[in-house]
Protein backbone atom coordinates (compact mmCIF):
# COMPACT_ATOMS: atom_id res chain seq x y z
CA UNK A 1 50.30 155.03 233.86
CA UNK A 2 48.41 158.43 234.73
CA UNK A 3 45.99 159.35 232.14
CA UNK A 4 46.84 162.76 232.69
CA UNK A 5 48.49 164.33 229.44
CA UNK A 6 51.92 165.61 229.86
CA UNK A 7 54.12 167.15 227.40
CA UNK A 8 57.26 165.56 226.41
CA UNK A 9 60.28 167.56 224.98
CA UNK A 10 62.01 164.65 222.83
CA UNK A 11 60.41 162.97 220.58
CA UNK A 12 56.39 162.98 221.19
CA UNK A 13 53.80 165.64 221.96
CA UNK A 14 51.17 163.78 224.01
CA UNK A 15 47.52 165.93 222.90
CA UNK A 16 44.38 165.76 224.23
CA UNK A 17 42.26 166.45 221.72
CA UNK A 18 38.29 167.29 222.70
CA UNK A 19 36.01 168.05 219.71
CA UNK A 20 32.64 166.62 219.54
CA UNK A 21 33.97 163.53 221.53
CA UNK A 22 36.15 162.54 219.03
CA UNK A 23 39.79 161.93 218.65
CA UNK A 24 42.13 162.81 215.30
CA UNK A 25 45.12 160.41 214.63
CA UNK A 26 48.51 163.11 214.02
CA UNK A 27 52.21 161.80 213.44
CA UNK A 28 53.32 164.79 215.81
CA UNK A 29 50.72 163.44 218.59
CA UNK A 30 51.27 160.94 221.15
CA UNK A 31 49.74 158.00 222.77
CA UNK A 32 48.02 158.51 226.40
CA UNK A 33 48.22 154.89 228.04
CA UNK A 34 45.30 153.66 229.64
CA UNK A 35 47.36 152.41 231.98
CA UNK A 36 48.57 148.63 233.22
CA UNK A 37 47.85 148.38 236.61
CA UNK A 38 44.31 148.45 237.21
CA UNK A 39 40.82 148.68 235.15
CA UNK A 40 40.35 151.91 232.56
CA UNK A 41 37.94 152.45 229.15
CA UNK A 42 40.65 154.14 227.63
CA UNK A 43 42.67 152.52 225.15
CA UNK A 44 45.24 154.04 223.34
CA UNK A 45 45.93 152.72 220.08
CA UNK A 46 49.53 153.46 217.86
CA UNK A 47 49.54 152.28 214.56
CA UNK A 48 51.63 152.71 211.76
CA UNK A 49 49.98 154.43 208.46
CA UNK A 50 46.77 155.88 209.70
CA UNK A 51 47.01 159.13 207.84
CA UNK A 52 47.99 156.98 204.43
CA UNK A 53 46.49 153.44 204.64
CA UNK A 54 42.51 152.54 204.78
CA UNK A 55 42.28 149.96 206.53
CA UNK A 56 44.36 151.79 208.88
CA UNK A 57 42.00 155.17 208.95
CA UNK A 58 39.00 152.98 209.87
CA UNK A 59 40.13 153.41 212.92
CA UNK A 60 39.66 157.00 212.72
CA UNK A 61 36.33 156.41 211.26
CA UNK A 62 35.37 154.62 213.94
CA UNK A 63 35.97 157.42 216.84
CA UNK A 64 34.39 159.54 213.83
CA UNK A 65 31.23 157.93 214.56
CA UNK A 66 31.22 157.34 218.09
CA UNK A 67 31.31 153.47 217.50
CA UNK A 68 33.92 153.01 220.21
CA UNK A 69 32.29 155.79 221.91
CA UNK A 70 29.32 153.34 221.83
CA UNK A 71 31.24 150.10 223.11
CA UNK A 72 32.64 152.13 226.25
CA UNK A 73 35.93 152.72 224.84
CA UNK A 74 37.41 156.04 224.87
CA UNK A 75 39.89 155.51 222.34
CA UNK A 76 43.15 157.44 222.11
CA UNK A 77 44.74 157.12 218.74
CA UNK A 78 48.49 157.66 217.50
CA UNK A 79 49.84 157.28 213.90
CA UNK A 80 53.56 156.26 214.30
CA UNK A 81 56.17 156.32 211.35
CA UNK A 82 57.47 152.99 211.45
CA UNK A 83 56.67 149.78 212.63
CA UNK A 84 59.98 150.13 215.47
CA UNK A 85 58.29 153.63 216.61
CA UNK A 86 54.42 152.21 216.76
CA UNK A 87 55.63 149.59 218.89
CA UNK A 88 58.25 150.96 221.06
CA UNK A 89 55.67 153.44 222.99
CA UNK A 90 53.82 149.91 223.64
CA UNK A 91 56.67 148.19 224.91
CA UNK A 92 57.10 150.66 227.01
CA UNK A 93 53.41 151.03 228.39
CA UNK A 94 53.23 154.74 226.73
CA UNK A 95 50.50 153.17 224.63
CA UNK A 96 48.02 149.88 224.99
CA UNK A 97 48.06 148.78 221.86
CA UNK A 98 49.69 148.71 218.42
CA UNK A 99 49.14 147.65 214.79
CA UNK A 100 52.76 147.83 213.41
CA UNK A 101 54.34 145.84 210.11
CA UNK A 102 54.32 142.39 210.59
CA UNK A 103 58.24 141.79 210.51
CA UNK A 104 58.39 144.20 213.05
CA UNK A 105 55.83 142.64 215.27
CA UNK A 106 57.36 139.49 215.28
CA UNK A 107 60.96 140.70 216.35
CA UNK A 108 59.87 142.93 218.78
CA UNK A 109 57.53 140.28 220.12
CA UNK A 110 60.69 137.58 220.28
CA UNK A 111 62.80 140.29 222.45
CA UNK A 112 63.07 139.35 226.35
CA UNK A 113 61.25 141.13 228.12
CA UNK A 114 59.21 142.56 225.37
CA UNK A 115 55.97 143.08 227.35
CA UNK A 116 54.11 142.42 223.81
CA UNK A 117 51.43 139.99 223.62
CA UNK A 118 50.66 139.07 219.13
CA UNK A 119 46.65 138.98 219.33
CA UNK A 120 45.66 139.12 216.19
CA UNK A 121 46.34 139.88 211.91
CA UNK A 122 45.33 142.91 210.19
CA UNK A 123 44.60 143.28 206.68
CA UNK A 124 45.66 139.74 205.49
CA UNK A 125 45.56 140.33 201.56
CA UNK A 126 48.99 141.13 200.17
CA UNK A 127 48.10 144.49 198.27
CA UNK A 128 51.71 145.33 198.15
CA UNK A 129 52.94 146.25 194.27
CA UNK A 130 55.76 147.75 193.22
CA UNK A 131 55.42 150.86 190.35
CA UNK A 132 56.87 152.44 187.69
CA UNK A 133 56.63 155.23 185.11
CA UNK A 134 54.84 153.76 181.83
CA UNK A 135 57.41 151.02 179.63
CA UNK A 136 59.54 149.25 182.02
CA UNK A 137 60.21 145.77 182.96
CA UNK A 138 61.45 143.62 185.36
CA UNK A 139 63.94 142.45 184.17
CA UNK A 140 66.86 142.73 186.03
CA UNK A 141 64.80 145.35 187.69
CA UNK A 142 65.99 147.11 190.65
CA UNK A 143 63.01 147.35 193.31
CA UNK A 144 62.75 150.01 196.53
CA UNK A 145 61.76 148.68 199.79
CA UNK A 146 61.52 150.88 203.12
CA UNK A 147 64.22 149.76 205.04
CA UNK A 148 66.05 146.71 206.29
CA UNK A 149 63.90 144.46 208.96
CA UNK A 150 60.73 145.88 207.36
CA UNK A 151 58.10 143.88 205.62
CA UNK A 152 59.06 145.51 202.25
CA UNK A 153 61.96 144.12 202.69
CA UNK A 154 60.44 141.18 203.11
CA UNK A 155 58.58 141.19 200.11
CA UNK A 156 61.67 142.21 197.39
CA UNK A 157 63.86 139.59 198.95
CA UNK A 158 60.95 136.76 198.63
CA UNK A 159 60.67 138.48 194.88
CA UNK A 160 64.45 138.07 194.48
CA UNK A 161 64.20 134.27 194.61
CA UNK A 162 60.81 134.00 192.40
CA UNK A 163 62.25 136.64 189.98
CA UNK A 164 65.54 136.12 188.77
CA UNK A 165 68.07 139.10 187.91
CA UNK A 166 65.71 141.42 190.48
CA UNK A 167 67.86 143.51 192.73
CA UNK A 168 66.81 145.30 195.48
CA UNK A 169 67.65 148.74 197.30
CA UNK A 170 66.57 150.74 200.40
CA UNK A 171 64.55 154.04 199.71
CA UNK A 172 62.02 155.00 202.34
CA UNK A 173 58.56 155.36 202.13
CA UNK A 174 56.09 155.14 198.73
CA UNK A 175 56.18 158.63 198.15
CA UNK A 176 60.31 158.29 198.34
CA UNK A 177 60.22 155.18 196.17
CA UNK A 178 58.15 156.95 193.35
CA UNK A 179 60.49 160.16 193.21
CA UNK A 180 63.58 157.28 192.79
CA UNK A 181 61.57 155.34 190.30
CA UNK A 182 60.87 158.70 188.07
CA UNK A 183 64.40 159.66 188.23
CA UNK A 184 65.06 156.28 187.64
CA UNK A 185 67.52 155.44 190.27
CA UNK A 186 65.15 152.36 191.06
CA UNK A 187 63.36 150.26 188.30
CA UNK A 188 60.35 150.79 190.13
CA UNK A 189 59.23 151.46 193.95
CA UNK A 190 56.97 149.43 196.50
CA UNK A 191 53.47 151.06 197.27
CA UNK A 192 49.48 150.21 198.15
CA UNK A 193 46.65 151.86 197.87
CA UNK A 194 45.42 154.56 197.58
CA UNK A 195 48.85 155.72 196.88
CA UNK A 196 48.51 153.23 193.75
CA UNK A 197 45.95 154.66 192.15
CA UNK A 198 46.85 157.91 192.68
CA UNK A 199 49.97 157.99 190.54
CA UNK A 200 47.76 156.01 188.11
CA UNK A 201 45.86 159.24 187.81
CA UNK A 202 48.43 161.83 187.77
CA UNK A 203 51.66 159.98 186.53
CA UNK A 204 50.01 157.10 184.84
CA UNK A 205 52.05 154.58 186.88
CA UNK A 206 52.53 151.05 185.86
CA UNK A 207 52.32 148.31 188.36
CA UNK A 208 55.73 146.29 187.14
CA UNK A 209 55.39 143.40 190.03
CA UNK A 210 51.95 142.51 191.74
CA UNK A 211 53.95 140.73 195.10
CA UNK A 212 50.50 138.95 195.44
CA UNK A 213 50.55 137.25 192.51
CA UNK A 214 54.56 136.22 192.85
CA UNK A 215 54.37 135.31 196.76
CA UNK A 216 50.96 134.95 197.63
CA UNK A 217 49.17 136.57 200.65
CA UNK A 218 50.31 137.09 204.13
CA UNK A 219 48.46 139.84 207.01
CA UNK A 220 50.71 143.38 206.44
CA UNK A 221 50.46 144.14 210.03
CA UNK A 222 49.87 142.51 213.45
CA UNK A 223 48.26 143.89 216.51
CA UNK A 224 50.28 143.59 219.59
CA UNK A 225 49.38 144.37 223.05
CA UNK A 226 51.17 145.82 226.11
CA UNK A 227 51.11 142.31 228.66
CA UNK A 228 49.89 144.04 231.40
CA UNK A 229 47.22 146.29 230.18
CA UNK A 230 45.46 142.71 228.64
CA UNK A 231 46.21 141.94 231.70
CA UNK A 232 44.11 144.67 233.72
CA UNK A 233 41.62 145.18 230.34
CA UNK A 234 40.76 142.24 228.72
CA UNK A 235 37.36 143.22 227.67
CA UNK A 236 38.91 146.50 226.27
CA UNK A 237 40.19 144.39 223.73
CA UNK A 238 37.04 142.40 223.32
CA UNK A 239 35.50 145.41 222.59
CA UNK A 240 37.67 147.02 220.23
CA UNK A 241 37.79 143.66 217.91
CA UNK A 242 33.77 143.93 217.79
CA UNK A 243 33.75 148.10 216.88
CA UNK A 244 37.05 146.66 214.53
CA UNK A 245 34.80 143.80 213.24
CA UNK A 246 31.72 146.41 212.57
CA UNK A 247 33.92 148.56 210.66
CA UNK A 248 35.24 146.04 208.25
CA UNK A 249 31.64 144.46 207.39
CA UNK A 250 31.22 148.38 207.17
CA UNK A 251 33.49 148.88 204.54
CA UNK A 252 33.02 146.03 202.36
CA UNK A 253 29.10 146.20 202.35
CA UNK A 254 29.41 150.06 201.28
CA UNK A 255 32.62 150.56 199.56
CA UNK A 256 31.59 153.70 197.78
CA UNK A 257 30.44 155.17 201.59
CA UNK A 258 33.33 154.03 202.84
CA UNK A 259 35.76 155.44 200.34
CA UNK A 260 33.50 159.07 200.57
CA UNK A 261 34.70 159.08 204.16
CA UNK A 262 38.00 157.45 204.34
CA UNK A 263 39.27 159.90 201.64
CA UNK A 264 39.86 162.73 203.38
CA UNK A 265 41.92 160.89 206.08
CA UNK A 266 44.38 159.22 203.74
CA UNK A 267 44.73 162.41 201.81
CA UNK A 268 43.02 161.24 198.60
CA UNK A 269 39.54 162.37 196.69
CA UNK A 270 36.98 159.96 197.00
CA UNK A 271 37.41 159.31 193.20
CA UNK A 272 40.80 157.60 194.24
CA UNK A 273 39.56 156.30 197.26
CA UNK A 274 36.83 154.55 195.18
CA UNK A 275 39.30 153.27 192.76
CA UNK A 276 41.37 151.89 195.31
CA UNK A 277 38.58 149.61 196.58
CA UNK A 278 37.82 148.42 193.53
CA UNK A 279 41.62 147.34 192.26
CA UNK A 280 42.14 146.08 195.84
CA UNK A 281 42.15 142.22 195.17
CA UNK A 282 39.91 140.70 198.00
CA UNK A 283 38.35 143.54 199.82
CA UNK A 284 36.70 140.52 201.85
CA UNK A 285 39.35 139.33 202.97
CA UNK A 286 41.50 141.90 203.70
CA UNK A 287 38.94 143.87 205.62
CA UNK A 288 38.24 140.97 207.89
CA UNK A 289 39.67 139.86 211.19
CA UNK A 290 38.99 136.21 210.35
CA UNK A 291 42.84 134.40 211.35
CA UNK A 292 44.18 133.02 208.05
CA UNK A 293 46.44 130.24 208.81
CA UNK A 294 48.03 129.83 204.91
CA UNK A 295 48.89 133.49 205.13
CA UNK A 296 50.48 133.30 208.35
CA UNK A 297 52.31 129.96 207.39
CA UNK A 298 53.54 132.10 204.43
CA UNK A 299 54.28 135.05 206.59
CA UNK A 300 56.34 132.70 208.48
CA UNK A 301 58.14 131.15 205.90
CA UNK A 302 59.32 134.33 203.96
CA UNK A 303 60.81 135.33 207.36
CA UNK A 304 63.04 132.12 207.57
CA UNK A 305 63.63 132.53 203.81
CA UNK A 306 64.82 136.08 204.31
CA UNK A 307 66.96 135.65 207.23
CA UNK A 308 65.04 137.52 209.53
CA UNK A 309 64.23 135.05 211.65
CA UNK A 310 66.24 131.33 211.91
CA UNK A 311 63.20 128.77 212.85
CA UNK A 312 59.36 128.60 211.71
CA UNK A 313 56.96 130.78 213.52
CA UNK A 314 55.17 128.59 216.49
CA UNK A 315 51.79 130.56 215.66
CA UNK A 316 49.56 128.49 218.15
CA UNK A 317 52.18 129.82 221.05
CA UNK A 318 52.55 132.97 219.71
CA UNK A 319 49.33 134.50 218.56
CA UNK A 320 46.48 134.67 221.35
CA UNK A 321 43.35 134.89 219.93
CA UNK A 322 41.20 134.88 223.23
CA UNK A 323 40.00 138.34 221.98
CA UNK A 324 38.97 137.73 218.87
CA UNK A 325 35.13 136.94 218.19
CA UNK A 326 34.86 133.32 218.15
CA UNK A 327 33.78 133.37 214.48
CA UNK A 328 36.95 135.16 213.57
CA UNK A 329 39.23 132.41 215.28
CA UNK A 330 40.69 129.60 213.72
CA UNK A 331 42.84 126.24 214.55
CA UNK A 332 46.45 126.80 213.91
């Protein structure tokens, strides 16, 4: 595809943006492909959450400081609104690569035709809690997920069969779930951090169900590729795992650096930001691109559970990890 921007009247605005060499991640912006057919140092990334989620906005970070820059990427970054919309302007070869929910992955990657290659987890701690206003229970609680197909979804139906008497109910988004839970049309509504400690601050939320605790971890999101641009690019994606892999030793070696930076770009002060990292459970492991097997296994099996998918992910088949550093691979 033509590196050239072009505007499009429907749904994206594709922008170049040039300041100081670096890129800034906008829900109204779109992806510019690097293209398929032949060799490029562009790579442009969509990925769901990167104006809400840190280990999402590292990303932004990182063309911040000019580590991609620095690897010979010139990296092209999208924040999408869903995991369908992150992935569909990869299936489509509109973007190279994507880091979408991992349901959504996963049925977009089982599609014929699909032009998705799975290549690695991201984030594999499950930091996904659902919260309340200050004295409820769960009992008989009624929890907010996203939508159907998503990996909130996921999560209150696997919390449905630990946690008997919990019903479930489609909202939207975390700042959608919290405006149900404090009218109380919901029990209480799913969210991470930063969001998390946020309302802690300002509403004094209660966490009502820690889903790591009930069902154990699992990666929230999995980074797909466009077939053909791996294809054409393969050290692209060599490269962007090693800037990816620098970034997450970044963050957990200097949370309190991290969180001064990240702030701004999920929306939150650097108090919050600082909070989050410290109530995140295993900032270790979720800011590492070391393959888990047991949280993919689980992954896997909440799917089946759920009815999302009908047989056990084959993850030797299905994830390629010939990208990954050789230290962050593993034997599935």
């Amino acid at each position: 595809m033509s590196r050239i921007s072009k505007c499009m009247a429907a749904v994206f605005t594709v922008v170049a943006v040039i300041a100081g060499g670096t890129a800034c991640a906008d829900e109204s912006s779109g992806p510019q492909s690097g293209g398929g057919s032949g060799g490029t140092d562009t790579l442009s990334i969509s990925a769901t959450g990167v104006d809400s989620l840190p280990f999402m906005a590292i990303l932004q970070a990182g063309i911040n400081k000019k580590w991609f820059e620095e690897a010979g990427l010139k990296v092209d970054l999208y924040s999408g609104g869903g995991g369908g919309n992150t992935l569909r302007v990869v299936t489509s070869g509109d973007a190279d690569l994507a880091i979408a929910g991992n349901t959504s992955v996963i049925l977009a990657a089982q599609q014929p035709n699909s032009n998705l290659k799975v290549i690695a987890p991201w984030f594999q701690v499950n930091d996904f809690s659902w919260i309340c206003p200050p004295g409820r229970t769960v009992d008989g609680a009624t929890l907010g997920f996203s939508s159907a197909g998503s990996s909130t979804e996921l999560l209150v139906k696997g919390l449905e069969g630990k946690l008997p008497g919990v019903k479930a109910q489609a909202v939207g988004a975390m700042g959608d779930n919290w405006t149900a839970a404090k009218a109380n049309q919901i029990t209480a509504g799913w969210a991470m951090q930063p969001f998390i400690a946020a309302k802690q601050v300002s509403d004094n939320a209660q966490i009502l169900v820690n889903s790591r605790d009930v069902l154990g971890d699992l990666p929230a999101d999995l980074v797909a590729v466009n077939t053909q641009y791996a294809e054409a690019n393969p050290d692209n994606l060599r490269s962007f795992f090693k800037v990816a892999d620098r970034l997450n030793q970044w963050v957990v070696a200097n949370p309190d650096e991290a969180a001064t930076e990240l702030a701004p770009l999920v929306g939150v002060t650097p108090e919050v930001m600082k909070a989050a990292f410290k109530n995140s459970p295993d900032l270790a492991k979720g800011y590492s691109l070391h393959v888990d097997p047991a949280g993919l296994k689980n992954l896997s099996n909440l799917m089946v559970a759920a009815g999302q998918i009908t047989a056990a992910v084959d993850w030797a088949k299905v994830l390629d990890q010939q990208y990954l550093p050789d230290e962050a691979r593993a034997t599935i």
